[in-house]
Protein backbone atom coordinates (compact mmCIF):
# COMPACT_ATOMS: atom_id res chain seq x y z
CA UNK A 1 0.00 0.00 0.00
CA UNK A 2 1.44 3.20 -1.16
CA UNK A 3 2.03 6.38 1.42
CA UNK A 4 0.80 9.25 -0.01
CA UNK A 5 2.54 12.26 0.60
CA UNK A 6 1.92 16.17 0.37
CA UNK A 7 4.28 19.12 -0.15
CA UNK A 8 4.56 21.83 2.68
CA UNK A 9 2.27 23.79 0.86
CA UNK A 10 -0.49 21.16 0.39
CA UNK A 11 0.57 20.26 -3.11
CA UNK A 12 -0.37 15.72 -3.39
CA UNK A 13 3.04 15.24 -4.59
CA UNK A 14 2.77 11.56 -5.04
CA UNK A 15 3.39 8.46 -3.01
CA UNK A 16 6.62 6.34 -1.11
CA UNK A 17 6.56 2.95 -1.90
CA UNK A 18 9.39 1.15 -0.39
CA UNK A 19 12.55 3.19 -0.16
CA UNK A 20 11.40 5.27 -3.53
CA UNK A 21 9.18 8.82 -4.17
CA UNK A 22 7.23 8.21 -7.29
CA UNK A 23 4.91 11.38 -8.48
CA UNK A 24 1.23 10.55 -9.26
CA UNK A 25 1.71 9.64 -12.44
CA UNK A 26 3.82 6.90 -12.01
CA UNK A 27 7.29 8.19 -12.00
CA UNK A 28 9.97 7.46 -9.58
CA UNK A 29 12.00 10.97 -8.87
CA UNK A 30 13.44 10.12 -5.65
CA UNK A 31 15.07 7.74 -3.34
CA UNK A 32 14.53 8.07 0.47
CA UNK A 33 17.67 7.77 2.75
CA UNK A 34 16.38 7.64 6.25
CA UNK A 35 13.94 10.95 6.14
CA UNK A 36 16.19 12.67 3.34
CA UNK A 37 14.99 12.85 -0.32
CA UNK A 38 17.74 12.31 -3.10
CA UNK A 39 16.84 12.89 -6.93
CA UNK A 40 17.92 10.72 -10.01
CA UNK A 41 21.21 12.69 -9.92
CA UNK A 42 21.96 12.10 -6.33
CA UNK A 43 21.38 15.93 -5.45
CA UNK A 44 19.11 16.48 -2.23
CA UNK A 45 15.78 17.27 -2.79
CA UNK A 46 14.55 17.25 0.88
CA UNK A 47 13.05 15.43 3.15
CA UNK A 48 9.53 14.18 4.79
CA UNK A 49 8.23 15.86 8.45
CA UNK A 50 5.04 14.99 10.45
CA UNK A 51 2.74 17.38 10.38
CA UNK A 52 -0.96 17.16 12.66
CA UNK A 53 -2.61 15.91 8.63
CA UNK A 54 0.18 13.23 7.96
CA UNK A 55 3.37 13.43 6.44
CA UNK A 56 4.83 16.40 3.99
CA UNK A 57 7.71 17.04 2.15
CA UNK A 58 9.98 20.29 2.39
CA UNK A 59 13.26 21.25 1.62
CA UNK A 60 16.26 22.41 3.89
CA UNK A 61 17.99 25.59 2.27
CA UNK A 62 20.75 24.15 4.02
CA UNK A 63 21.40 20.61 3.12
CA UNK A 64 20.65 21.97 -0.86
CA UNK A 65 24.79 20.60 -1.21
CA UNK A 66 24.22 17.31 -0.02
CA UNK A 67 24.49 14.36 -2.22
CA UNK A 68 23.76 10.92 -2.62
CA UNK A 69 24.03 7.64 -4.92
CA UNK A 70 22.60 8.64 -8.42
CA UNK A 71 19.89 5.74 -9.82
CA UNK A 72 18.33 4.94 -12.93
CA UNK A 73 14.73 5.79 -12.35
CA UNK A 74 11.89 2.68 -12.49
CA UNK A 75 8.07 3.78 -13.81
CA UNK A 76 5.26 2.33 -11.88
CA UNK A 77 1.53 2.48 -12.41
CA UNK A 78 -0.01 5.03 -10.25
CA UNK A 79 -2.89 3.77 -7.63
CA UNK A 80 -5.98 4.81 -8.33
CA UNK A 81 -7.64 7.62 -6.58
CA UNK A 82 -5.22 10.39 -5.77
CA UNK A 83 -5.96 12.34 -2.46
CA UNK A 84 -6.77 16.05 -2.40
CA UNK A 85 -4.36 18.71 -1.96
CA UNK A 86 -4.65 19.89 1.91
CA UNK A 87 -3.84 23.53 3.58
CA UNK A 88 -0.12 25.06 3.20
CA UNK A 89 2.00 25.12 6.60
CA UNK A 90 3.45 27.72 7.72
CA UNK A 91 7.30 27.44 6.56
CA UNK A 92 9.63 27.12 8.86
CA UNK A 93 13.08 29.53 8.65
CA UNK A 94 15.68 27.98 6.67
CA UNK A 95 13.56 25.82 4.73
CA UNK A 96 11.39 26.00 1.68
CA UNK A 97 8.57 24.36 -0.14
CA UNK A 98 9.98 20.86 -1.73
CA UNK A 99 9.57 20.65 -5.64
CA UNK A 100 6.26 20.30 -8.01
CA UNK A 101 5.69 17.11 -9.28
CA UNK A 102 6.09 18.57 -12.10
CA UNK A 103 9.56 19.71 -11.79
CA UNK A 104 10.72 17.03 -9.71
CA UNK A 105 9.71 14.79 -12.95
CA UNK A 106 11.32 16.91 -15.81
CA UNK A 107 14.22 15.98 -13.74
CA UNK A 108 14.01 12.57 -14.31
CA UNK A 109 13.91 13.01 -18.36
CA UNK A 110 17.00 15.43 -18.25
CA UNK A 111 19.71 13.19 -18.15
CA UNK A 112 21.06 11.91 -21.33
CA UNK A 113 20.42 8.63 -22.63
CA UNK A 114 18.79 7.34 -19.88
CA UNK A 115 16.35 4.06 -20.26
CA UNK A 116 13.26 3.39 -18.56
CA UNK A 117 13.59 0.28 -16.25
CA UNK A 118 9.99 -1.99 -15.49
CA UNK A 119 9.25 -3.21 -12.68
CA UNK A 120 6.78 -5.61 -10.91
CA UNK A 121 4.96 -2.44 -10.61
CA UNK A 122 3.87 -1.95 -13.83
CA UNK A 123 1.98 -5.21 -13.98
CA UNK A 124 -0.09 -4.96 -11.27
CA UNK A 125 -3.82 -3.70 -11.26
C-alpha cells in the first residue's frame, strides 16, 4: 500500500513505496535515505516531516549541497484515486517548499540517454 505524501504547501506530490518517491503519475524521482529525499542525480531534494494531517515534504535551504548515490529511475503504475491537496503550513526559517511534481519529474527526463527500467509495478492492477 502506497504512502501518499503532500508538499509543505499542500501540493499531493505523489506516493513512497518502499525506499522510492514516485509522483502521481507513475514516476519514480526520488530515493529516500532515512527521512532525506535524493533525486535521479543524487542531489538532495529534501526530506519528509510529520505534520498534525500526515506526512509532507519540504526542503532544507541548508542541506541543498548534499548528495547521494545517483539511480536509474523505475516507472510504476499510479494507484488509483489520488488524495486532495490539503492547507499550506506555515514554513519554517531555513527551509522551503519541496519541488512540483512537475519539476521534480522533468528531472528525471533530463539526463542523457537514460532508459526506462519496469518493474513488478507496472503489472499490477
Amino acid at each position: 500500500m502506497p504512502q501518499w505524501l503532500w508538499t509543505w504547501n499542500g501540493v499531493c506530490f505523489g506516493y513512497r513505496r518502499g525506499d522510492s518517491l514516485f509522483t502521481c503519475g507513475g514516476i519514480e524521482v526520488g530515493r529516500f535515505s532515512r527521512a532525506e529525499v535524493y533525486g535521479v542525480d543524487g542531489r538532495y531534494l529534501g526530506e519528509v516531516r510529520s505534520t498534525g494531517d500526515g506526512d509532507r515534504l519540504i526542503t532544507s535551504s541548508y542541506k541543498k549541497s548534499c548528495t547521494a548515490a545517483a539511480f536509474v529511475p523505475t516507472f510504476g503504475r499510479a494507484p488509483k484515486g489520488k488524495p486532495l491537496d490539503r492547507p499550506g503550513q506555515p514554513l519554517y526559517c531555513g527551509y522551503e517548499d519541496f519541488p512540483l511534481p512537475e519539476t521534480a519529474a522533468s528531472n528525471v527526463f533530463d539526463g542523457k540517454n537514460r532508459k526506462r527500467r519496469h518493474t513488478n509495478a507496472d503489472h499490477l492492477q
